[in-house]
C-alpha atoms as a PDB file:
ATOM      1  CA  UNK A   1     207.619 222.172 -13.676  1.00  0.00           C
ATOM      2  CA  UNK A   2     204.908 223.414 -11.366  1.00  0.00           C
ATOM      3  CA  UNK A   3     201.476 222.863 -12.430  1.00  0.00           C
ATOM      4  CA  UNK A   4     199.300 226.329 -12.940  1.00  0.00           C
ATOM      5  CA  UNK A   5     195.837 226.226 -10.914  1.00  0.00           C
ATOM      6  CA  UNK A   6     193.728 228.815  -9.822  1.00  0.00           C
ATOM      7  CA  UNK A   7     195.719 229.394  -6.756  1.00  0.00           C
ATOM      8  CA  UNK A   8     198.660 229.834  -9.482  1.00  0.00           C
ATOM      9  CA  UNK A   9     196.931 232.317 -11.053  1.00  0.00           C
ATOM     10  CA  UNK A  10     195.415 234.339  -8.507  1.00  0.00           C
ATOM     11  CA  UNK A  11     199.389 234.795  -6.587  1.00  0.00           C
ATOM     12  CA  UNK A  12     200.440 236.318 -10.322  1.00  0.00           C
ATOM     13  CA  UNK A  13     197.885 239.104  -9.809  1.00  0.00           C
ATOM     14  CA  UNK A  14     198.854 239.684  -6.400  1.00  0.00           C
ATOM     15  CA  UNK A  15     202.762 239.854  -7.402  1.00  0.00           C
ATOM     16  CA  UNK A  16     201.653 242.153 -10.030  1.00  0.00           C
ATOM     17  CA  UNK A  17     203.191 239.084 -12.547  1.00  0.00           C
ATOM     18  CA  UNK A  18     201.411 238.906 -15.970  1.00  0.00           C
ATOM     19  CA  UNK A  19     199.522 235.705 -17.472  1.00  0.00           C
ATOM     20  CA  UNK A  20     200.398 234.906 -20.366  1.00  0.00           C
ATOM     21  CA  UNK A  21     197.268 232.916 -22.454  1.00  0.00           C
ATOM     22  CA  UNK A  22     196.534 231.123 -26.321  1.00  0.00           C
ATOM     23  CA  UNK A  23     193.925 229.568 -27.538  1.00  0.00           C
ATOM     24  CA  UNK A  24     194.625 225.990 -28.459  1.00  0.00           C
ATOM     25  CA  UNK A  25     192.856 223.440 -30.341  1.00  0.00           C
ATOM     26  CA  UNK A  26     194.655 220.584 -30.927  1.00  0.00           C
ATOM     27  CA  UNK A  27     197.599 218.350 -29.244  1.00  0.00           C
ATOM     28  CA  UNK A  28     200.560 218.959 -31.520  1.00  0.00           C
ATOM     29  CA  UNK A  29     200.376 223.196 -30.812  1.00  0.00           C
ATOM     30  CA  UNK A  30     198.972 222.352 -27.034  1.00  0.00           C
ATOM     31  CA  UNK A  31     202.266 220.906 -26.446  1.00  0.00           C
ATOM     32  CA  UNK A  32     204.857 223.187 -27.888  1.00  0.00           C
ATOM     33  CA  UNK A  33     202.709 226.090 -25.883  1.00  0.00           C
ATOM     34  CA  UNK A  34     202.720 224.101 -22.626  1.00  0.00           C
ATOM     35  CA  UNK A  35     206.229 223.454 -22.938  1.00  0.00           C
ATOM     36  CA  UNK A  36     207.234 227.020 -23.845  1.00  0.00           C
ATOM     37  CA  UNK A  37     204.937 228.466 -20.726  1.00  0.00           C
ATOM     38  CA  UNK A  38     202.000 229.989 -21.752  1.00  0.00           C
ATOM     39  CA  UNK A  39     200.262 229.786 -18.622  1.00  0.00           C
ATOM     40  CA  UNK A  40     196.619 229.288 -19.669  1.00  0.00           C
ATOM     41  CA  UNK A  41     195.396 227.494 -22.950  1.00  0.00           C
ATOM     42  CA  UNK A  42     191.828 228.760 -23.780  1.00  0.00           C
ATOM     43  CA  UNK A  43     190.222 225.693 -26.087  1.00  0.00           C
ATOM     44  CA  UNK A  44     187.763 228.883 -27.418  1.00  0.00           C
ATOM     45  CA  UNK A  45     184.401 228.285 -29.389  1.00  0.00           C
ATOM     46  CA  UNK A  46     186.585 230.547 -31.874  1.00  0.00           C
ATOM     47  CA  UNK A  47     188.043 226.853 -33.363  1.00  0.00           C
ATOM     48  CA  UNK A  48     184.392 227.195 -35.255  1.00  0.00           C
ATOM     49  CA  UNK A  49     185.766 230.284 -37.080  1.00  0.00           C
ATOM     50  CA  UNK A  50     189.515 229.908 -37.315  1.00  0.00           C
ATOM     51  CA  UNK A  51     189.327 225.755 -37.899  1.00  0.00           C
ATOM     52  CA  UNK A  52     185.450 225.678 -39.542  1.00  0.00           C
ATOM     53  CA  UNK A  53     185.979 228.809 -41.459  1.00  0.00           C
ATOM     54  CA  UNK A  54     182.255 229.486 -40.289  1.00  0.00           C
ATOM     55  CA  UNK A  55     181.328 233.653 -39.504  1.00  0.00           C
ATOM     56  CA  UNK A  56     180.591 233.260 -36.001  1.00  0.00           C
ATOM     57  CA  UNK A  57     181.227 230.819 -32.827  1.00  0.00           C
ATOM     58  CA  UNK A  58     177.490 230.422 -32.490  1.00  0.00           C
ATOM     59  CA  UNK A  59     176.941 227.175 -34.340  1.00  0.00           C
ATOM     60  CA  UNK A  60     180.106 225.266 -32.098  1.00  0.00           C
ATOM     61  CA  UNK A  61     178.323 221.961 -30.733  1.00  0.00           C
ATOM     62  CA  UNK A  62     179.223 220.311 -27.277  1.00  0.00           C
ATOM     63  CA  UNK A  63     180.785 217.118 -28.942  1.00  0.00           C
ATOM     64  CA  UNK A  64     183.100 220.083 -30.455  1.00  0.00           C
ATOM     65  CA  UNK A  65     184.122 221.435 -27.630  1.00  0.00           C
ATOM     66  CA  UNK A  66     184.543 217.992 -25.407  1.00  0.00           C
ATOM     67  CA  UNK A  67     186.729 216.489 -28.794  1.00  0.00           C
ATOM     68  CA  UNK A  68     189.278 219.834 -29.090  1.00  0.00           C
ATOM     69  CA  UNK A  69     189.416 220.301 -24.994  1.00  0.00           C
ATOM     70  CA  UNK A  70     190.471 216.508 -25.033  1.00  0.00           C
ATOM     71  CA  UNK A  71     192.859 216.692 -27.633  1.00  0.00           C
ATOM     72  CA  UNK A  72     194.761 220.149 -25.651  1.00  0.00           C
ATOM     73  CA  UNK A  73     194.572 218.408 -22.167  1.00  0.00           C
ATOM     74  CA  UNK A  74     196.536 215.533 -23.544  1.00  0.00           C
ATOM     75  CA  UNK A  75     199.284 217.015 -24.204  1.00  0.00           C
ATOM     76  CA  UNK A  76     199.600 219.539 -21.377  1.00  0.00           C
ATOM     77  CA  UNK A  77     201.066 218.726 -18.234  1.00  0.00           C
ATOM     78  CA  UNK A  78     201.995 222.551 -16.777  1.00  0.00           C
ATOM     79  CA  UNK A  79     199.193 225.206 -18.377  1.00  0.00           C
ATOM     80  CA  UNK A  80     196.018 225.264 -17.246  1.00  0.00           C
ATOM     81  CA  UNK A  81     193.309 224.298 -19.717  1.00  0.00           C
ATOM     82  CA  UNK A  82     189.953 225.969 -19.859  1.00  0.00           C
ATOM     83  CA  UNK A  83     186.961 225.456 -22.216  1.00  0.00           C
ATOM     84  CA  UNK A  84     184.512 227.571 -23.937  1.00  0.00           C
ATOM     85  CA  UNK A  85     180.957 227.021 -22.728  1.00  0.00           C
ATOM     86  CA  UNK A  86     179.085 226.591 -26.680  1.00  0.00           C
ATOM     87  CA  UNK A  87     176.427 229.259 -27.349  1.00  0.00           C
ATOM     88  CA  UNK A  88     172.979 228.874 -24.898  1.00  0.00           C
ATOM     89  CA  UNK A  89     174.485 225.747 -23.942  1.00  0.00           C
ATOM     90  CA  UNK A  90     174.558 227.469 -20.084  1.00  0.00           C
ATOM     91  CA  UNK A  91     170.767 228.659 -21.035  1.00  0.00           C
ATOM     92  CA  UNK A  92     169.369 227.260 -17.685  1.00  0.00           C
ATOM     93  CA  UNK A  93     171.096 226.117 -14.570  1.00  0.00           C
ATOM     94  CA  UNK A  94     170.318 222.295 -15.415  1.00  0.00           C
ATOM     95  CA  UNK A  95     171.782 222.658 -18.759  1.00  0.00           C
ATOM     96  CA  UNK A  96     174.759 224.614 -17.491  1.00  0.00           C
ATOM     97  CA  UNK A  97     175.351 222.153 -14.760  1.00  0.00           C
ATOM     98  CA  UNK A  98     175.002 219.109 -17.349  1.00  0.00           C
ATOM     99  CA  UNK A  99     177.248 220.653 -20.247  1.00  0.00           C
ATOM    100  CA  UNK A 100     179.933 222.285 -17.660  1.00  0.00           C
ATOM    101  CA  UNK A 101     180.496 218.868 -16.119  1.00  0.00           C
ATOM    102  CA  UNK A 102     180.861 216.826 -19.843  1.00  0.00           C
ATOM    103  CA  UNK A 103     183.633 219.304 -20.229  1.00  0.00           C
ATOM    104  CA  UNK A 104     185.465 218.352 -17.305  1.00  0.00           C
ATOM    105  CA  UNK A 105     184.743 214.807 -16.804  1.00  0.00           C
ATOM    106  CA  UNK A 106     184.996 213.649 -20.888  1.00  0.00           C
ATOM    107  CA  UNK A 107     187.025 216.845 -21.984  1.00  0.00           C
ATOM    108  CA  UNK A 108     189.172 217.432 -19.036  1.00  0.00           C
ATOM    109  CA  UNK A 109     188.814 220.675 -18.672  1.00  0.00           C
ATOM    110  CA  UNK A 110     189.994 222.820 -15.374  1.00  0.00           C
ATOM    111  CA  UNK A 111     187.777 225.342 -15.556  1.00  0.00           C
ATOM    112  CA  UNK A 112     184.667 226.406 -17.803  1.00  0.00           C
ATOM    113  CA  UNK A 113     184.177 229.770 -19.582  1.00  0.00           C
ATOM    114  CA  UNK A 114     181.218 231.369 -19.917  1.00  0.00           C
ATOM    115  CA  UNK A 115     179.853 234.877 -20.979  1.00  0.00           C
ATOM    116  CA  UNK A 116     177.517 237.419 -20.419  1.00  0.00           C
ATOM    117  CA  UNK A 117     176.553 239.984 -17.730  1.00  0.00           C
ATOM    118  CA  UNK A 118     174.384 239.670 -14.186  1.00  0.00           C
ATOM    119  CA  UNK A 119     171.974 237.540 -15.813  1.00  0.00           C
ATOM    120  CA  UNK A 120     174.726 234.473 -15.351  1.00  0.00           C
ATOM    121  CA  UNK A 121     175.355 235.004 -12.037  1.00  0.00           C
ATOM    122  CA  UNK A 122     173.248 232.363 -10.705  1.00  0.00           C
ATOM    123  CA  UNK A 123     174.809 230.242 -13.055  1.00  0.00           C
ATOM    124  CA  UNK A 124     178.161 230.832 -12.358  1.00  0.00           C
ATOM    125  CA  UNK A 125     177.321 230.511  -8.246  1.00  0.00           C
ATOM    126  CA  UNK A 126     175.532 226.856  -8.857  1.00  0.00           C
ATOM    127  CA  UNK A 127     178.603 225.736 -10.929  1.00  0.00           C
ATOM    128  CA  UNK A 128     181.061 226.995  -8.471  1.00  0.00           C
ATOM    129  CA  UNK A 129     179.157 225.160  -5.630  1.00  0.00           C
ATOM    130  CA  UNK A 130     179.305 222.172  -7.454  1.00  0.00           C
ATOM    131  CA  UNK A 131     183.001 222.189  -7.743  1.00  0.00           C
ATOM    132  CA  UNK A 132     183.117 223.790 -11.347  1.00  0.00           C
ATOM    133  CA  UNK A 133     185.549 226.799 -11.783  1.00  0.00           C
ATOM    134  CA  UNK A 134     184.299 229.438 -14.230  1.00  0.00           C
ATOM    135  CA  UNK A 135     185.908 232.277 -16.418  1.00  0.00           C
ATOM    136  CA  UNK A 136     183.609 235.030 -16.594  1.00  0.00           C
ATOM    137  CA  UNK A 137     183.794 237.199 -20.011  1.00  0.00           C
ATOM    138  CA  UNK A 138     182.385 240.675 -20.081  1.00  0.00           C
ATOM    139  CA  UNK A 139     182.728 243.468 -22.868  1.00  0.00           C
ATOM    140  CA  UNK A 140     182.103 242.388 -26.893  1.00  0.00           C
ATOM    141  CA  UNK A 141     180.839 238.429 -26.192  1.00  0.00           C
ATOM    142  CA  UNK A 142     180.747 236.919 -29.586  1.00  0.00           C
ATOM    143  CA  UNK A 143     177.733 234.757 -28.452  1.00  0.00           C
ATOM    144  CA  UNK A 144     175.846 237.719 -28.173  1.00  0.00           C
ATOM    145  CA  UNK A 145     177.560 239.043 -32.024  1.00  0.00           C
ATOM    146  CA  UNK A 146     173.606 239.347 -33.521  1.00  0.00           C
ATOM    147  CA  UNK A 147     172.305 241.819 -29.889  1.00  0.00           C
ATOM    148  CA  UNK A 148     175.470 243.434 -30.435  1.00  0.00           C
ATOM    149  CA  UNK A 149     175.107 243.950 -34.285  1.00  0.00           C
ATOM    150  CA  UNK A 150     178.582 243.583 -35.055  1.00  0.00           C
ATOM    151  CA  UNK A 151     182.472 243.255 -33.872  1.00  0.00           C
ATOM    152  CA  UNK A 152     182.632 246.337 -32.326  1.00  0.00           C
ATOM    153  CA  UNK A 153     184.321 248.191 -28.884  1.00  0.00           C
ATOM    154  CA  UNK A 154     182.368 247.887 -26.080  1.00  0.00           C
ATOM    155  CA  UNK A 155     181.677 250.276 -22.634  1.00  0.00           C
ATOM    156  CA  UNK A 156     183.041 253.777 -25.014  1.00  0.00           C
ATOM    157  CA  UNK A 157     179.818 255.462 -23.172  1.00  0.00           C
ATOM    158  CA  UNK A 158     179.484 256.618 -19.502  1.00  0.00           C
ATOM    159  CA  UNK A 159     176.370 254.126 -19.342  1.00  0.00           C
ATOM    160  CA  UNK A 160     177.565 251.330 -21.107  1.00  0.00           C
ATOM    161  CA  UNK A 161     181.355 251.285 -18.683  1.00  0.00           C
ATOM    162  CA  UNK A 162     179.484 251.452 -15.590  1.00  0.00           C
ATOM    163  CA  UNK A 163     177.324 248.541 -16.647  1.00  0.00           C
ATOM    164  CA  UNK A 164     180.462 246.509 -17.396  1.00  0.00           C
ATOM    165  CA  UNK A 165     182.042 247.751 -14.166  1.00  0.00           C
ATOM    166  CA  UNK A 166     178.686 246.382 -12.228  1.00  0.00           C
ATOM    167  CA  UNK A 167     178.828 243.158 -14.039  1.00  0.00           C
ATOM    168  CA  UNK A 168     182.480 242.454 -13.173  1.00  0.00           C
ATOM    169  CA  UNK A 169     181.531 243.189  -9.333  1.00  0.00           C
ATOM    170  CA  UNK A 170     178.655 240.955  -9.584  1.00  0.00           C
ATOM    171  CA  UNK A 171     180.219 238.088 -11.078  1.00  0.00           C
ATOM    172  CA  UNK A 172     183.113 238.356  -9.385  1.00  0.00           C
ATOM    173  CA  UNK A 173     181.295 238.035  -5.877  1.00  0.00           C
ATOM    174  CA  UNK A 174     179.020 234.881  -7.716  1.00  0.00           C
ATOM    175  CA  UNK A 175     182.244 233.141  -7.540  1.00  0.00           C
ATOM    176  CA  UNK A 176     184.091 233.757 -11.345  1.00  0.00           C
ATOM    177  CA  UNK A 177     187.316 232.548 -10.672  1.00  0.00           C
ATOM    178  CA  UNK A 178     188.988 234.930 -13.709  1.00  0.00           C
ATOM    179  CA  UNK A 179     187.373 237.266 -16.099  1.00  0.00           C
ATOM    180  CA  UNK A 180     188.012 237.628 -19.523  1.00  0.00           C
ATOM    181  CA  UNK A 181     187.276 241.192 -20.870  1.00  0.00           C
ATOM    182  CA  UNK A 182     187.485 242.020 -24.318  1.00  0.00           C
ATOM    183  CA  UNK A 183     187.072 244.988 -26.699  1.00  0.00           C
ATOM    184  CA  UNK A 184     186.839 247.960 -24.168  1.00  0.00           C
ATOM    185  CA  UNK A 185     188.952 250.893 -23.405  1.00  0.00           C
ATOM    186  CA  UNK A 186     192.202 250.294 -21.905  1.00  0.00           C
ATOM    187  CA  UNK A 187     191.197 252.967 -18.942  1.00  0.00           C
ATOM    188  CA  UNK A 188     188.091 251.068 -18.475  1.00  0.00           C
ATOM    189  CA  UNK A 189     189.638 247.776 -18.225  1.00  0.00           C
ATOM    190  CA  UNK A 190     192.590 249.160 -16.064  1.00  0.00           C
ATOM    191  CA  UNK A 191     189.791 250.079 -13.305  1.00  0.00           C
ATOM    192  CA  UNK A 192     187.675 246.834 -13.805  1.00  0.00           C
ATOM    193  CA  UNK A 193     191.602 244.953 -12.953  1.00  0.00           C
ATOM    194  CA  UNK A 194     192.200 246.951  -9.979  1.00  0.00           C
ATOM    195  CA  UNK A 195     188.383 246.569  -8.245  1.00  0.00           C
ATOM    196  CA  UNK A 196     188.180 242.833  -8.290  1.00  0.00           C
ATOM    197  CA  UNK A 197     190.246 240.432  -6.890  1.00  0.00           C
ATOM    198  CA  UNK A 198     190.135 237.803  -9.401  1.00  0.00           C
ATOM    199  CA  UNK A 199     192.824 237.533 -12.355  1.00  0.00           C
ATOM    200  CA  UNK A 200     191.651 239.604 -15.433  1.00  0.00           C
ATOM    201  CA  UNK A 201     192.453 238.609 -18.595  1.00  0.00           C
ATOM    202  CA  UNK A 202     192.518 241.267 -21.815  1.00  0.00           C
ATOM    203  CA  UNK A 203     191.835 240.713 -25.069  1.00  0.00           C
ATOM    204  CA  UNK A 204     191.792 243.994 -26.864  1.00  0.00           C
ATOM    205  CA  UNK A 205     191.549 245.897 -23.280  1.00  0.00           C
ATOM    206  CA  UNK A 206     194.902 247.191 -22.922  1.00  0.00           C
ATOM    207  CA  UNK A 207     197.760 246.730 -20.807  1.00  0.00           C
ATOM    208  CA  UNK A 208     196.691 247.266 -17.172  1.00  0.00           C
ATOM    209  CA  UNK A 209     194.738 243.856 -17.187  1.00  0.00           C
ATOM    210  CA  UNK A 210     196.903 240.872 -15.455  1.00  0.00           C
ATOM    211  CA  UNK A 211     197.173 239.008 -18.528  1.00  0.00           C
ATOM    212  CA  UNK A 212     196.565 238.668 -22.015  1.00  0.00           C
ATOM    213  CA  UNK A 213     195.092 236.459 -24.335  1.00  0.00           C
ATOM    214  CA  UNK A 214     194.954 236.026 -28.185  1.00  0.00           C
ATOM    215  CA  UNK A 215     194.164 233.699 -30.599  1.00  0.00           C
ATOM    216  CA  UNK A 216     197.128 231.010 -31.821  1.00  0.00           C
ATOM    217  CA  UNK A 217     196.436 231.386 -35.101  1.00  0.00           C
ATOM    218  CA  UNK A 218     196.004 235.321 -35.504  1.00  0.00           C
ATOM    219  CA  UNK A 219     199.505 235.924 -33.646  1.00  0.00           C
ATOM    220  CA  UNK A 220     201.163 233.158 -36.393  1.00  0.00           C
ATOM    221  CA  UNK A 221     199.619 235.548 -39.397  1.00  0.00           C
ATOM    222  CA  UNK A 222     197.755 233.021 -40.485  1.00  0.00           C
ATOM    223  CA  UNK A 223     193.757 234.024 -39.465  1.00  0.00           C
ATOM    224  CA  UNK A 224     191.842 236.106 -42.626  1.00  0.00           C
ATOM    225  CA  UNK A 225     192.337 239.541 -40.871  1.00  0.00           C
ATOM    226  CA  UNK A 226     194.606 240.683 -38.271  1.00  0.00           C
ATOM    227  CA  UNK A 227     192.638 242.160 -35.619  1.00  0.00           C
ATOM    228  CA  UNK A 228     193.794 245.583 -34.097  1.00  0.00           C
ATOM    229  CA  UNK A 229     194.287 244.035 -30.836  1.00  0.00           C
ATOM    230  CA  UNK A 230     196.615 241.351 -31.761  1.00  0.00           C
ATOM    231  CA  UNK A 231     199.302 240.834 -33.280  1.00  0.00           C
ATOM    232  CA  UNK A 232     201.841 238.826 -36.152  1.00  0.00           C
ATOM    233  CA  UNK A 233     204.733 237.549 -33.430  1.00  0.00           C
ATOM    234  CA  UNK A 234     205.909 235.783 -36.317  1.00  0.00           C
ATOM    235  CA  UNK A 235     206.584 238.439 -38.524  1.00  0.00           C
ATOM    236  CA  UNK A 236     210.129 239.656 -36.106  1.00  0.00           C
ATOM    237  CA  UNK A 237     210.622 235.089 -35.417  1.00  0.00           C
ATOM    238  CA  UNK A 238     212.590 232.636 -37.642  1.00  0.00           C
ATOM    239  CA  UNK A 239     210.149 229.578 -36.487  1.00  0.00           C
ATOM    240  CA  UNK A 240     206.383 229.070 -34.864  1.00  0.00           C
ATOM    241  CA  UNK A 241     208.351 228.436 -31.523  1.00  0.00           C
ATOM    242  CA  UNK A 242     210.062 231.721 -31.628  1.00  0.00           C
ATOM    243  CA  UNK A 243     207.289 233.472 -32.127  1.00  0.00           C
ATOM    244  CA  UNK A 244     205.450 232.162 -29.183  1.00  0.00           C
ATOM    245  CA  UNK A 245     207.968 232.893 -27.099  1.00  0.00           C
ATOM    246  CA  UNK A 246     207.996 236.390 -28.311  1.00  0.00           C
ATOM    247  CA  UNK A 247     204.557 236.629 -27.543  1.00  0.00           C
ATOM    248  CA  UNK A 248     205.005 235.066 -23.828  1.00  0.00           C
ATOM    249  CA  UNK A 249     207.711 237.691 -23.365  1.00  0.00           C
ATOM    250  CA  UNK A 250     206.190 240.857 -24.285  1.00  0.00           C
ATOM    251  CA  UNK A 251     202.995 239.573 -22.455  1.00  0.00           C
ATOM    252  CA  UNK A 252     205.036 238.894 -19.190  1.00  0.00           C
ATOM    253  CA  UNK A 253     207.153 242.237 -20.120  1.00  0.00           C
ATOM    254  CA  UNK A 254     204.411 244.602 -20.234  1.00  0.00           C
ATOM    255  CA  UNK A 255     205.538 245.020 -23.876  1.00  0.00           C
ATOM    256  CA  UNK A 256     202.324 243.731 -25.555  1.00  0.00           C
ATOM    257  CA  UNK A 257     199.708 245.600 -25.366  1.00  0.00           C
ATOM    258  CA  UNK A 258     201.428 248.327 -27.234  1.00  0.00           C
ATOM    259  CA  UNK A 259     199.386 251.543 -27.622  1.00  0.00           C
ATOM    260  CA  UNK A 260     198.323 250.426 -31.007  1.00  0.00           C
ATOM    261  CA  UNK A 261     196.670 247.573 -29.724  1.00  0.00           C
ATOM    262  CA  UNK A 262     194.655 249.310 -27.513  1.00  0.00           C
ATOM    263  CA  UNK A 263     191.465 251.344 -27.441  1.00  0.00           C
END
């Protein structure tokens, strides 16, 4: 069983191989998703919605995020673990440096995930020089859910794409070591995958990114609403293990993202 790093993920890009990514929150799903190779477990601030039942990730604390990260790396010995960065928790560089490092020295996370556009790319170079990987996310970032006024595609106008397009560049030169881009057209995202050289991860962005990600509990059918993006692997599985291997094999298949899960 080979360990998945950065290095890990950036040969799957170049081999044209697709990553396959959950979110996790706890030990007991951490471990049947490590051991059934989803490559990257995302311990999201989306555990404040999906395990909280709160409206938003905004109101996730740091002690939440250091407690769930700790519980997924415990039981993972293969995926690679990465942790949501809580909202204006990265506000400054001090506090970015501060928080990033609780989540890898208490948490024990691999890498840190944060969002937004240009503004963080200081951030992202400081935490990068320190030794800190970081996951870049671009498109609709839920942080940002009140600017944004709602749930809603992003980059669907010539303006708004080639802003998205910049910010990818830009954060991809800071240093991101993977981007996360979520909500946009698939065309849009297809481009974005092709001009950087870091692994791109979709989530609602179609099929030409290098890998996908979703959240455990919406592909189980058991999340309030069923996003368009995702999907119930469930549904077509006779147990919780079947249907995350259906979801590993039509990410690594090219079968998920069908054209109904795309915009």
């Amino acid at each position: 069983m080979n360990k998945v790093t950065i290095k890990t993920l950036g040969e799957m890009k170049q081999k044209g191989e697709k990553i396959a990514c959950l979110t996790a929150y706890d030990a007991a799903f951490s471990r049947m998703l490590d051991k059934l190779n989803v490559d990257v477990l995302l311990v999201g601030d989306s555990l404040r919605m999906v395990l909280h039942g709160r409206e938003t990730t905004l109101n996730v604390t740091m002690a939440d995020m250091i407690y769930h990260t700790r519980l997924v790396k415990s039981a993972c010995q293969r995926a690679m673990v990465i942790a949501d960065m809580p909202f204006m928790s990265y506000a400054t560089t001090a506090r970015a440096l501060g928080n990033a490092s609780r989540l890898i020295s208490e948490g024990g996370a691999e890498m840190v995930k944060i969002e937004g556009g240009y503004v963080v790319a200081d951030i992202i170079r400081q935490l990068n020089n320190h030794g800190i990987p970081v996951c870049a996310h671009l498109g609709l970032i839920p942080q940002s859910i009140h600017k944004l006024g709602g749930y809603h595609v992003q980059g669907k106008d010539e303006q708004t794409a080639n802003t998205i397009i910049r910010d990818a560049e830009i954060l991809a030169d800071a240093g991101a070591a993977m981007l996360v881009l979520e909500c946009i057209p698939n065309l849009l995202a297809a481009e974005i995958s092709s001009n950087v050289n870091i692994p791109v991860i979709g989530i609602g962005a179609g099929g030409q990114c290098d890998g996908q990600v979703l959240v455990l509990y919406d592909i189980l059918g058991i999340s309030n609403q069923q996003p368009r993006f995702s999907k119930d692997f469930l549904i077509d599985a006779h147990s919780i293990q079947g249907a995350i291997e259906n979801y590993v094999a039509a990410v690594k298949s090219g079968e998920f993202p069908a054209s109904s899960n795309q915009f």
